[in-house]
N, C-alpha and C. Protein backbone atom coordinates (compact mmCIF):
# COMPACT_ATOMS: atom_id res chain seq x y z
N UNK A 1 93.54 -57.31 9.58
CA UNK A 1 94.21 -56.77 10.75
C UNK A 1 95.71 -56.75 10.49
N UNK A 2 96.59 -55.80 10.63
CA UNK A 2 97.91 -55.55 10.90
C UNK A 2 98.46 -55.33 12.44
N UNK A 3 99.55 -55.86 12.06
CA UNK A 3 100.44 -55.33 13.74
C UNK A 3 101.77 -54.83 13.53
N UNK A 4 101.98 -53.82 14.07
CA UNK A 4 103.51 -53.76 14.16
C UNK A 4 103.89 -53.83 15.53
N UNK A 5 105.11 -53.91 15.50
CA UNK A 5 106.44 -53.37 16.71
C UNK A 5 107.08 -52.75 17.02
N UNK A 6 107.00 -51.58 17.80
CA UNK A 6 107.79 -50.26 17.93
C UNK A 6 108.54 -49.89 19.63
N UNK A 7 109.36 -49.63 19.42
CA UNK A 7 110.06 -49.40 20.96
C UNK A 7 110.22 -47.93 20.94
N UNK A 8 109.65 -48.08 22.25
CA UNK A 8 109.73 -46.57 22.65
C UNK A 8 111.27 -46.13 23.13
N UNK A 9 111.53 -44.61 22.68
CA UNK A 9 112.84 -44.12 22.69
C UNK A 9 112.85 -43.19 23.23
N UNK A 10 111.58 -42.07 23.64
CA UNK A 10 112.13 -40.80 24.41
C UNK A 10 111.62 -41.11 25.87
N UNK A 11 112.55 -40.18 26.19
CA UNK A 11 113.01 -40.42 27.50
C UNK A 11 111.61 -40.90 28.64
N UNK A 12 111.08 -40.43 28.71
CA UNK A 12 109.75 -40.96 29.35
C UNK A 12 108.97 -41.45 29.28
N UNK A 13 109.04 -42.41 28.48
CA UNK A 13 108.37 -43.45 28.22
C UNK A 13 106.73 -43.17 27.63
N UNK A 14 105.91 -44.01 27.73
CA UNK A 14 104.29 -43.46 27.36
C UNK A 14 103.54 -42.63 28.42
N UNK A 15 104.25 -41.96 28.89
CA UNK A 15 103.75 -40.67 29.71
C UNK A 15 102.91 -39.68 29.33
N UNK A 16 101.89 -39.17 30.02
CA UNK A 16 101.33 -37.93 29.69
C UNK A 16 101.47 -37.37 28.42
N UNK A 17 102.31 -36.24 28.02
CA UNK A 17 102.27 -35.69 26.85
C UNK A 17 102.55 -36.76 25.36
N UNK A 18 103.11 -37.72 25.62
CA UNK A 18 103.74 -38.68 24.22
C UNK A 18 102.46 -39.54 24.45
N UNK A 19 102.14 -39.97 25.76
CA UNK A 19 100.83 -40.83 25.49
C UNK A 19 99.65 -39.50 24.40
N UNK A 20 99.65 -38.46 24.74
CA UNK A 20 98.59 -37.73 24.21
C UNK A 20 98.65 -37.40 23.13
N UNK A 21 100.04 -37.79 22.85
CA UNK A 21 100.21 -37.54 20.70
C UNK A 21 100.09 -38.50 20.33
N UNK A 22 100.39 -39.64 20.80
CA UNK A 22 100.05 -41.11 20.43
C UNK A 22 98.58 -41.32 19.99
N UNK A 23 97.95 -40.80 21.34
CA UNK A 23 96.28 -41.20 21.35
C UNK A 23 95.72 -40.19 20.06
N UNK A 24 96.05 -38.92 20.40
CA UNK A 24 95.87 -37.75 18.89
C UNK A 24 95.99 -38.44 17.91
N UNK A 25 96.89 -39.00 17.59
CA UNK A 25 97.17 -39.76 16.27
C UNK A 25 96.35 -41.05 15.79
N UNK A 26 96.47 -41.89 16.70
CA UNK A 26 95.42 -42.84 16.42
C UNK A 26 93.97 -42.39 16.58
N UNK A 27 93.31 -41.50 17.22
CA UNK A 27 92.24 -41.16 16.94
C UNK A 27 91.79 -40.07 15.65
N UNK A 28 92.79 -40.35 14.75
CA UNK A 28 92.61 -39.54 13.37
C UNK A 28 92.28 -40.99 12.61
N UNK A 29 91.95 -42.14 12.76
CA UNK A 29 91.57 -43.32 11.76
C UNK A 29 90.53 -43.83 12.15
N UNK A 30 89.54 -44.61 11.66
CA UNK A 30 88.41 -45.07 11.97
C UNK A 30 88.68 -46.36 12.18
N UNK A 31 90.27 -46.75 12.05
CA UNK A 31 90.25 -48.24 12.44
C UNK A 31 90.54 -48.77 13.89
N UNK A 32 90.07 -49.76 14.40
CA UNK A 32 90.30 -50.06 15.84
C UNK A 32 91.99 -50.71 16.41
N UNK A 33 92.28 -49.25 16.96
CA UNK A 33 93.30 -49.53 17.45
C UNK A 33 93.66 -50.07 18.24
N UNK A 34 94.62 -51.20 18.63
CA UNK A 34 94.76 -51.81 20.55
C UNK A 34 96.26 -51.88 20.08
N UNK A 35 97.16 -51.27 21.63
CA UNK A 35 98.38 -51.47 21.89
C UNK A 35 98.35 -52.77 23.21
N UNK A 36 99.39 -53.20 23.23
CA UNK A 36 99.88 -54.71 24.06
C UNK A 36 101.20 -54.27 24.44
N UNK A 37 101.62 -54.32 25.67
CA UNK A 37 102.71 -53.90 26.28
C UNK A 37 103.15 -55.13 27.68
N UNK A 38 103.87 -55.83 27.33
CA UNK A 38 103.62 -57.24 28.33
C UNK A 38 102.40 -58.08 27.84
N UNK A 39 101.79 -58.23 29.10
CA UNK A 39 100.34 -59.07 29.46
C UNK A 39 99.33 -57.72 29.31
N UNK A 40 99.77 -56.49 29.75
CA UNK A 40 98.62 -55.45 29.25
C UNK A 40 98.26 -55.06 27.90
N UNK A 41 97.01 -54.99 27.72
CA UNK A 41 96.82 -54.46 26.52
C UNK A 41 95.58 -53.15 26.53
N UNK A 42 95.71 -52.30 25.84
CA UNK A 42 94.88 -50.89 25.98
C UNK A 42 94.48 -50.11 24.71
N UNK A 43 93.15 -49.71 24.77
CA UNK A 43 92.76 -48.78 23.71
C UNK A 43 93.53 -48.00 23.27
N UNK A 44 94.26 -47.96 22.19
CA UNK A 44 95.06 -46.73 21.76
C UNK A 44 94.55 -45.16 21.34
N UNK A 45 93.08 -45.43 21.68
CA UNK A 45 92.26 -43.96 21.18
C UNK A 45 92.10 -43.18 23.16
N UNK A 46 92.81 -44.18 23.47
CA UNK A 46 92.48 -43.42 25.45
C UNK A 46 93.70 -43.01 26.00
N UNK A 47 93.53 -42.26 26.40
CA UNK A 47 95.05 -41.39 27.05
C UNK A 47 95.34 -42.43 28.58
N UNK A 48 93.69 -42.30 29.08
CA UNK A 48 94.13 -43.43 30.38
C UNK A 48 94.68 -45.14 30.45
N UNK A 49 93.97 -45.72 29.09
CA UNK A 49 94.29 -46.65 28.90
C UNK A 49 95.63 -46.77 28.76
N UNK A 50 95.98 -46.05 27.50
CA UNK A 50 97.71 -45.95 27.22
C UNK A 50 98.42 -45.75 28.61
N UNK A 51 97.79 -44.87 29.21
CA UNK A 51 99.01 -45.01 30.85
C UNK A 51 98.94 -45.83 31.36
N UNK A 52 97.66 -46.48 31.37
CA UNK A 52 98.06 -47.62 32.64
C UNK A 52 98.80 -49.22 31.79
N UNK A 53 99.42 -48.81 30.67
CA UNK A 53 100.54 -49.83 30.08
C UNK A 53 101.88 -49.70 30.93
N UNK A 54 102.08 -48.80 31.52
CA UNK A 54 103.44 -48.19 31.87
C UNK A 54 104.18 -48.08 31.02
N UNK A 55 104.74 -47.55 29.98
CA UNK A 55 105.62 -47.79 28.75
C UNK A 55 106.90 -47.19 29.40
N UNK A 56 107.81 -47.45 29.88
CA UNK A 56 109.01 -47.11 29.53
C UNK A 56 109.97 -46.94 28.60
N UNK A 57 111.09 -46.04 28.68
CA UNK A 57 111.79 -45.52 27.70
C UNK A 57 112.59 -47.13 27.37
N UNK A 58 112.41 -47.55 26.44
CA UNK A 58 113.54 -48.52 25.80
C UNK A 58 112.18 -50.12 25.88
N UNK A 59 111.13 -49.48 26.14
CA UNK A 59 110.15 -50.65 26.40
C UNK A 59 109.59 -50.70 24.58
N UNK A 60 109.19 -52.01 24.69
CA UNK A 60 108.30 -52.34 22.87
C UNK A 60 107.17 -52.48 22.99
N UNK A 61 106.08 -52.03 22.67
CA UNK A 61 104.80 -52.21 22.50
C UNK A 61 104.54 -52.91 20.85
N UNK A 62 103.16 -53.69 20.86
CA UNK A 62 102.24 -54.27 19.75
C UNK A 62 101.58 -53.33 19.27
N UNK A 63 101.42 -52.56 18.23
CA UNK A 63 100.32 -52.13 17.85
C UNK A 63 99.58 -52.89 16.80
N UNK A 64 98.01 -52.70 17.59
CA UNK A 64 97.50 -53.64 16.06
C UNK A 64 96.50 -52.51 15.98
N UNK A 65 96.02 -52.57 14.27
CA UNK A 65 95.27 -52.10 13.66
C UNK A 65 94.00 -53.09 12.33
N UNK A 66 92.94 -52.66 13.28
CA UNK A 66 92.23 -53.34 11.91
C UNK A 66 90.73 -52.50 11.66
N UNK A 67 91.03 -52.43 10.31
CA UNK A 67 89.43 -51.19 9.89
C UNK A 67 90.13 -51.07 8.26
N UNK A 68 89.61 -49.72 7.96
CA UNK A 68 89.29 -49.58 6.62
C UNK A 68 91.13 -48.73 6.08
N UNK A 69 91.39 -48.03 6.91
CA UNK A 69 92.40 -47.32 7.09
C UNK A 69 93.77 -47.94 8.01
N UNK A 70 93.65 -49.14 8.14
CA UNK A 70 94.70 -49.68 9.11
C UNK A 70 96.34 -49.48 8.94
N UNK A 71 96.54 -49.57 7.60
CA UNK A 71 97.80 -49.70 7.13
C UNK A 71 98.40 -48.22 7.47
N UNK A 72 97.33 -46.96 6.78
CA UNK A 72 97.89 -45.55 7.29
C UNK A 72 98.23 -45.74 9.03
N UNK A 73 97.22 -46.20 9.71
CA UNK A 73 97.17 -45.75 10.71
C UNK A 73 98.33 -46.07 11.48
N UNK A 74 98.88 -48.09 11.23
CA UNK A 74 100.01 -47.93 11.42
C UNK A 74 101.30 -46.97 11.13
N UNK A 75 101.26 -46.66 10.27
CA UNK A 75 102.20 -46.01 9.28
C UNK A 75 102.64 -44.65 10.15
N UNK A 76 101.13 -44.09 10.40
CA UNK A 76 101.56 -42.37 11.33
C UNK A 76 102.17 -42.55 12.58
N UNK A 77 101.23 -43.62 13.24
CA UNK A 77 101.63 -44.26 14.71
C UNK A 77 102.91 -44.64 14.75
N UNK A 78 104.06 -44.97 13.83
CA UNK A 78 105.64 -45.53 13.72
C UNK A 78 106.08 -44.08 13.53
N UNK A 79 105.87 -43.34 12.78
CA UNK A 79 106.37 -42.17 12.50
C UNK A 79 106.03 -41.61 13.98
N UNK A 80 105.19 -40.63 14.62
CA UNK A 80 105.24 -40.89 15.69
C UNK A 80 105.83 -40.99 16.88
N UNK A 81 106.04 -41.99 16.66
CA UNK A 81 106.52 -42.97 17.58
C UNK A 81 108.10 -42.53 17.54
N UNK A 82 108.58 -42.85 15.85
CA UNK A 82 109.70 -43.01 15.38
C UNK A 82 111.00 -41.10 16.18
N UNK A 83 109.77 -40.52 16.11
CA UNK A 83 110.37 -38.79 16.28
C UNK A 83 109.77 -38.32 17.47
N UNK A 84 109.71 -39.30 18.23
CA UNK A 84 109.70 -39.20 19.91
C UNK A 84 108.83 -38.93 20.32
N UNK A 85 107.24 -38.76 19.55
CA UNK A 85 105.96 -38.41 20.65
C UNK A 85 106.04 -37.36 21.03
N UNK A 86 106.51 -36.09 20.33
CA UNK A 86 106.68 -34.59 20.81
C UNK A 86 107.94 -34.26 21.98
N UNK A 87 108.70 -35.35 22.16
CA UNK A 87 110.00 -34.84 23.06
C UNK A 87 111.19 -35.33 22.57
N UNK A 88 112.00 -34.38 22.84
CA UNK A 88 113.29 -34.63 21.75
C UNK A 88 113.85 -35.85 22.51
N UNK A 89 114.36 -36.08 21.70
CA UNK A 89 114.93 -37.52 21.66
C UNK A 89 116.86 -37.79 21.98
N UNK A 90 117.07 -38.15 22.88
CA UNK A 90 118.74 -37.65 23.74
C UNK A 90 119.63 -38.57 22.33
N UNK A 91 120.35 -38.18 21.64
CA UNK A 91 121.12 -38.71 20.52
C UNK A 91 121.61 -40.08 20.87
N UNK A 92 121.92 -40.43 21.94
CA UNK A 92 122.58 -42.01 22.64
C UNK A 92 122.23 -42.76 23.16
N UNK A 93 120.48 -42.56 22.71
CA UNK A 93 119.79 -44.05 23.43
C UNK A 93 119.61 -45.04 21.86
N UNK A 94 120.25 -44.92 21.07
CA UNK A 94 119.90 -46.15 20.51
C UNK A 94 119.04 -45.58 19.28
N UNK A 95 118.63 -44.88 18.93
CA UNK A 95 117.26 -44.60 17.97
C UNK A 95 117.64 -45.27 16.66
N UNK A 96 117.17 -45.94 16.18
CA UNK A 96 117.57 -45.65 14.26
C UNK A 96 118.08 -44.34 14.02
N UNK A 97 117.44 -43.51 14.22
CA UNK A 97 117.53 -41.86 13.13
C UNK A 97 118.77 -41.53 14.53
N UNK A 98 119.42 -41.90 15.43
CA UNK A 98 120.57 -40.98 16.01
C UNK A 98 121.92 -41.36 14.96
């Protein structure tokens, strides 16, 4: 099993469309994904699960991964993550890449 740590950076946090590239993405691995956000924790292959984390913009989530493919899976899920979940990303919140 692996885990990383990633903070979310575009503007809306794990909302609708970024939750749905998130979930897209992790449901390209056969390994079992779970995100942890506080005391919640949620299937990362479910669009509903992921919402009801509330993720806010500047919030950190756990991702863990464990299966045959875990290490990729982290790997896409940071990338991802890293280039905003399909919404551009405002240059002055902080990102690494601003």
């Amino acid at each position: 099993m692996k885990q990383l740590d990633l903070i979310i950076y575009n503007p809306t946090g794990l909302h609708a469309r970024p939750a749905a590239v998130f979930v897209n993405t992790a449901k390209q691995f056969q390994a079992d994904i779970r995100v942890q956000h506080g005391p919640k924790k949620a299937n990362a292959k479910s669009v509903i699960s992921i919402l009801t984390l509330g993720v806010r913009q500047g919030g950190q989530i756990c991702v863990t991964a464990d299966g045959p493919d875990e290490e990729a899976a982290l790997a896409d899920l940071k990338t991802a993550v890293d280039s905003g979940l399909g919404d551009e990303l405002p240059p002055e919140n902080g990102h690494p890449a601003s």
